[in-house]
N, C-alpha and C. Protein backbone atom coordinates (compact mmCIF):
# COMPACT_ATOMS: atom_id res chain seq x y z
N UNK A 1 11.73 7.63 1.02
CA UNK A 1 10.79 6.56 0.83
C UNK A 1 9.63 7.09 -0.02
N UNK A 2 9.24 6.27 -0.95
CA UNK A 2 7.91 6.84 -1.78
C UNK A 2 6.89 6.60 -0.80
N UNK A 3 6.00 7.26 -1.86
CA UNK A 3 4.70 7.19 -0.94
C UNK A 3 3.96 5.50 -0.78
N UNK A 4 4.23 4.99 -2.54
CA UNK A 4 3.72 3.88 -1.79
C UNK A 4 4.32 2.76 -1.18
N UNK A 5 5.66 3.11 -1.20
CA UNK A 5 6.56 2.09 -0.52
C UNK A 5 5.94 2.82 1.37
N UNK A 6 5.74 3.70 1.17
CA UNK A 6 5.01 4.00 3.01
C UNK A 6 3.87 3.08 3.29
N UNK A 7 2.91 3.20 2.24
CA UNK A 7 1.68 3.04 2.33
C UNK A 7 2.08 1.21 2.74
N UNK A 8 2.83 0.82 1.58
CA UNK A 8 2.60 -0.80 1.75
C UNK A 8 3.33 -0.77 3.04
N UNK A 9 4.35 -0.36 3.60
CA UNK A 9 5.09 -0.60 4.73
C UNK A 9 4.26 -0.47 6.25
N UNK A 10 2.73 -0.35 5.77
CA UNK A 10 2.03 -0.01 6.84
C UNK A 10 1.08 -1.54 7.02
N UNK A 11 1.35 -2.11 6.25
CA UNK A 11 0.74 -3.72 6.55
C UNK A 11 1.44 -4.29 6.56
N UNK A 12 0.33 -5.72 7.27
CA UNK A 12 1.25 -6.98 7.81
C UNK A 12 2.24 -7.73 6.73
N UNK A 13 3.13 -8.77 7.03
CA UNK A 13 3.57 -9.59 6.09
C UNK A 13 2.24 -10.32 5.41
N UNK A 14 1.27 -11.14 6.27
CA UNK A 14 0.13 -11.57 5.48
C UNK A 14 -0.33 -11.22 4.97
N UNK A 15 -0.99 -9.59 4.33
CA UNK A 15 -1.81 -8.79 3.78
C UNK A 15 -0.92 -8.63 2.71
N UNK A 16 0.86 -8.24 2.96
CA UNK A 16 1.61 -8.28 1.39
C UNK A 16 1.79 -9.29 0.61
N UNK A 17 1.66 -10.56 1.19
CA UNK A 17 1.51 -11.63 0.77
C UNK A 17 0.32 -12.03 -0.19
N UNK A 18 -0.75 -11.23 0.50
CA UNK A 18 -1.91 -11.49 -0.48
C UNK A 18 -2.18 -10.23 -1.74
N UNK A 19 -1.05 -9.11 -1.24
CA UNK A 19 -0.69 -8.53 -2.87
C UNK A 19 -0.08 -8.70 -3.62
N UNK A 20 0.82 -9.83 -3.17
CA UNK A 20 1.89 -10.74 -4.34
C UNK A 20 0.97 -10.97 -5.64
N UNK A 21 -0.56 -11.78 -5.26
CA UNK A 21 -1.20 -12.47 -6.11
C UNK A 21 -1.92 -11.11 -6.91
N UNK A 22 -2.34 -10.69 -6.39
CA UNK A 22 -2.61 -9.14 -7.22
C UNK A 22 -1.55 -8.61 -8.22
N UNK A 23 -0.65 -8.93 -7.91
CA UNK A 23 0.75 -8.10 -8.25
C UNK A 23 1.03 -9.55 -9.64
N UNK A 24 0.74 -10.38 -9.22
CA UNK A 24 1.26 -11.29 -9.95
C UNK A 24 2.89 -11.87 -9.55
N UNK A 25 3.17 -11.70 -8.46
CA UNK A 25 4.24 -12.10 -8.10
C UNK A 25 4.93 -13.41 -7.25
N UNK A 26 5.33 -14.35 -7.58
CA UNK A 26 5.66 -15.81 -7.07
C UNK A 26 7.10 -15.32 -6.27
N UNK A 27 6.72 -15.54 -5.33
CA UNK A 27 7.83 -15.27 -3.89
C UNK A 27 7.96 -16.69 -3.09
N UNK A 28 8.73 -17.24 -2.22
CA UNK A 28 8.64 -17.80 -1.50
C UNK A 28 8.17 -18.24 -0.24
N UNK A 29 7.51 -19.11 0.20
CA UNK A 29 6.54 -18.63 1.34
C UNK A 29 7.04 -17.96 2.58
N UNK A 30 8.69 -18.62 2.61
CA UNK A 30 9.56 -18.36 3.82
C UNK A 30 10.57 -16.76 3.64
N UNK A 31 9.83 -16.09 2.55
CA UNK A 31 10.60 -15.04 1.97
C UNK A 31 10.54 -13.63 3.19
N UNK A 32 11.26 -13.06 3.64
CA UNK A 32 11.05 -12.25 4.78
C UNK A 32 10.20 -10.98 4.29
N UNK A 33 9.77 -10.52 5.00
CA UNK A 33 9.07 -9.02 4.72
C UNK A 33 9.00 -7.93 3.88
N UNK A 34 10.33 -8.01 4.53
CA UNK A 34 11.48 -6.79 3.44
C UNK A 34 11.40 -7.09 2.28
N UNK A 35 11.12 -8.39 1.60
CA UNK A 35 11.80 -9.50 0.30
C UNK A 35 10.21 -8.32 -0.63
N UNK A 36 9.26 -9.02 0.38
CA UNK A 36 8.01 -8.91 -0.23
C UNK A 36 7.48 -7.54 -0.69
N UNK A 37 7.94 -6.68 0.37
CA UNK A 37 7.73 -5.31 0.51
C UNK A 37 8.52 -4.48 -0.90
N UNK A 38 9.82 -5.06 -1.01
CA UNK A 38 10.48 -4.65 -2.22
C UNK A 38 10.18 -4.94 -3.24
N UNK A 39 9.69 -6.24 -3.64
CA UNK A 39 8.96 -6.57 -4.66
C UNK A 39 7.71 -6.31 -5.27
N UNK A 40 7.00 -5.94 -4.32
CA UNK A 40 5.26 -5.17 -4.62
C UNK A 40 5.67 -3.95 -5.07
N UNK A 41 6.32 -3.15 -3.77
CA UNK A 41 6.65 -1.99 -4.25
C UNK A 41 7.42 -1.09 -5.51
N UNK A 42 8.28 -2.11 -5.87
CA UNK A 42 8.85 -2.06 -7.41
C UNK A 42 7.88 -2.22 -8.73
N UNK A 43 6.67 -3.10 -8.44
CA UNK A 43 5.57 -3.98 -9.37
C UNK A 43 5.11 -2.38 -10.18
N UNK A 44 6.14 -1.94 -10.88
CA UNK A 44 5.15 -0.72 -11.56
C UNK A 44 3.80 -0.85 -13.17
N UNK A 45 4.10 -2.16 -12.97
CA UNK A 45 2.44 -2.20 -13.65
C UNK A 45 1.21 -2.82 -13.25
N UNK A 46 1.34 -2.77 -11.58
CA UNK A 46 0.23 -2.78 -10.61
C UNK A 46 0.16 -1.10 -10.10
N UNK A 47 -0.97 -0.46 -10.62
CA UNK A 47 -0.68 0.67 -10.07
C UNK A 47 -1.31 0.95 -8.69
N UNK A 48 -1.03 2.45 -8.21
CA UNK A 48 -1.59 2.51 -6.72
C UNK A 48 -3.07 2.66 -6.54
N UNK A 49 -3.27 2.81 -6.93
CA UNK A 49 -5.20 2.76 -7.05
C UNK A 49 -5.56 1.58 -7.34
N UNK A 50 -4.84 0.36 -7.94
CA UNK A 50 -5.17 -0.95 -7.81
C UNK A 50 -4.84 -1.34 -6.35
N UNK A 51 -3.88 -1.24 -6.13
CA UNK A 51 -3.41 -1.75 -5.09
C UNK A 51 -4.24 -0.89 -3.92
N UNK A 52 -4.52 -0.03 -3.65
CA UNK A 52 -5.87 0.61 -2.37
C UNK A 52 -6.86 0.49 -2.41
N UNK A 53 -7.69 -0.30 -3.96
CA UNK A 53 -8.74 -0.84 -4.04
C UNK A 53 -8.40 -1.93 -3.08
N UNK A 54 -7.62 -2.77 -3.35
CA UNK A 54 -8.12 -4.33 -2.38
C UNK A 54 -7.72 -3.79 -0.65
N UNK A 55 -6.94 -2.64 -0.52
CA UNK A 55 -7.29 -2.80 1.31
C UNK A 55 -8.11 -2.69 2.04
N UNK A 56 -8.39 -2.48 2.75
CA UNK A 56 -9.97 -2.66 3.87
C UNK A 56 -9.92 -1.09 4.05
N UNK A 57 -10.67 -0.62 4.87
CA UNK A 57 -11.07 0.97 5.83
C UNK A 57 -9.82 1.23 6.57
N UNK A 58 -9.64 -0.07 7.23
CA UNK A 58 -8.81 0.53 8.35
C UNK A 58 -7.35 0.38 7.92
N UNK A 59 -7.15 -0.15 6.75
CA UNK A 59 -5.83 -0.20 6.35
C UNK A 59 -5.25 1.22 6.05
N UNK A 60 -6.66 1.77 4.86
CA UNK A 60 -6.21 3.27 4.68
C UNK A 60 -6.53 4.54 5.55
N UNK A 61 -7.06 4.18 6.57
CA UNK A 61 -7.39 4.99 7.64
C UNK A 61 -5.43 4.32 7.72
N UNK A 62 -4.85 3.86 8.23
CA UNK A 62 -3.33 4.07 8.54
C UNK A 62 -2.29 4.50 7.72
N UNK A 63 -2.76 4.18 6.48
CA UNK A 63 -2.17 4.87 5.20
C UNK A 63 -1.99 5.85 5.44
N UNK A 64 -3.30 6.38 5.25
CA UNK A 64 -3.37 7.86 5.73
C UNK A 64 -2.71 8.64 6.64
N UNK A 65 -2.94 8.04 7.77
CA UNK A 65 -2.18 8.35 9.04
C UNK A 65 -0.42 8.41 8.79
N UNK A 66 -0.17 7.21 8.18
CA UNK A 66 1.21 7.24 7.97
C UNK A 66 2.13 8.39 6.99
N UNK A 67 0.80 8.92 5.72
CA UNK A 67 0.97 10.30 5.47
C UNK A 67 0.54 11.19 5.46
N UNK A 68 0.35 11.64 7.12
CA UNK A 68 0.18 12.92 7.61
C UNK A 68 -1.39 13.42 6.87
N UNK A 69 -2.21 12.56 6.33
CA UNK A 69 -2.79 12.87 5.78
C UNK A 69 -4.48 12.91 6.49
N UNK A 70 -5.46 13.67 6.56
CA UNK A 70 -6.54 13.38 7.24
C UNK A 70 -7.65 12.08 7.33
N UNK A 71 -7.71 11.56 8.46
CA UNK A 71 -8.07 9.84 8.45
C UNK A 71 -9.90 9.72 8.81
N UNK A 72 -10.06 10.98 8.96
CA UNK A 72 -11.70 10.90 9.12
C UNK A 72 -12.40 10.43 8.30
N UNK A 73 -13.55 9.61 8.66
CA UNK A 73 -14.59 8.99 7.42
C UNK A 73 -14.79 7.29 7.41
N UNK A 74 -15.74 7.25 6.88
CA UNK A 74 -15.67 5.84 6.41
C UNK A 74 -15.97 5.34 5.12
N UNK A 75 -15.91 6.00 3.95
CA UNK A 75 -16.18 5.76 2.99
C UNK A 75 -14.45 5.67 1.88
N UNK A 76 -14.30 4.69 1.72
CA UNK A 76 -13.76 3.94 0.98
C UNK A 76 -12.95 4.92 0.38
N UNK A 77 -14.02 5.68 -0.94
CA UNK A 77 -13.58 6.05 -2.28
C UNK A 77 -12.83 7.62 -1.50
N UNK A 78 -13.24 7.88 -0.62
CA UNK A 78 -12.94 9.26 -0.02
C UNK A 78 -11.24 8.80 0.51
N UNK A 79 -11.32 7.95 1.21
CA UNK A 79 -9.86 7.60 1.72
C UNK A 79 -8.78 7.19 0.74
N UNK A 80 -9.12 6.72 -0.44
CA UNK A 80 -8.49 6.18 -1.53
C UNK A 80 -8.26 7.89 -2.37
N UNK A 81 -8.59 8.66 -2.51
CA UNK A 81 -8.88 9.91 -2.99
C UNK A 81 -7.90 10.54 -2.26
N UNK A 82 -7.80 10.65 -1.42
CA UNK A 82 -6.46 11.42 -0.55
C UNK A 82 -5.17 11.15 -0.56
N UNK A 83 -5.18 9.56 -0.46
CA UNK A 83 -4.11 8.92 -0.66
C UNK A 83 -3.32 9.34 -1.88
N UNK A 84 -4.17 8.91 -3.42
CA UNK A 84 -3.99 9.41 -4.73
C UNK A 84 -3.57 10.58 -4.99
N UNK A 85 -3.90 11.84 -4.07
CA UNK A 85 -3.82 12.94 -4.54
C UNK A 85 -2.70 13.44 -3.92
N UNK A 86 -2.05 12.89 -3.21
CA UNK A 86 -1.27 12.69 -2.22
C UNK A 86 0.63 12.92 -3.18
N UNK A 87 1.16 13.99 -3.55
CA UNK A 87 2.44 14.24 -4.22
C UNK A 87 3.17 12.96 -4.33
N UNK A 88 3.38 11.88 -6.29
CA UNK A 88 4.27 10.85 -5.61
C UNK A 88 5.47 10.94 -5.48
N UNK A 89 6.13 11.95 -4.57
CA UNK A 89 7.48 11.98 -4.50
C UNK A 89 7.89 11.16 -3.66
N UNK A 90 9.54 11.17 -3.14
CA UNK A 90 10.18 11.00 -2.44
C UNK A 90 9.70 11.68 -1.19
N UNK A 91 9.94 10.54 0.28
CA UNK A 91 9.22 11.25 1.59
C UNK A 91 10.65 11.16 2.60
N UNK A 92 10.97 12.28 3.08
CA UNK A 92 12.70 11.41 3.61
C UNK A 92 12.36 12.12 4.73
């Protein structure tokens, strides 16, 4: 799994829903999770620093968490910074 196919797999269906429109992507409303999740995550000319600008604190405080990565802080640009720096390989 990439990293940011982790990262997005760590929010709700509603929150990917509202990166469709970021993403520029017309999905169906009744489209399942998975649908949405594959489709953001493919969007390679939304990049990942666009896409961790619009989450909240506590989204990437789980980001984070989800890669092993340190979740202390509350400042935004610091949590987005880790994430980024974060190897984009394959995570298996």
């Amino acid at each position: 799994m990439t990293v940011r196919r982790v990262i997005l797999n760590s929010l709700t269906r509603p929150r990917l829903i509202d990166l469709t429109r970021l993403a520029d992507l017309t999905l169906s409303a009744s489209a399942p999770r998975s649908e949405i999740l594959d489709r953001i995550s493919r969007k390679s000319s939304v990049s990942l620093r666009s896409l961790l600008d619009h989450f909240t604190r506590d989204e990437l405080k789980l980001a984070c968490h989800h890669l092993d990565l340190d979740k202390t802080g509350n400042e935004k640009s610091k949590l987005i910074s880790r994430i980024t720096s974060k190897p984009q390989m394959d995570l298996r």
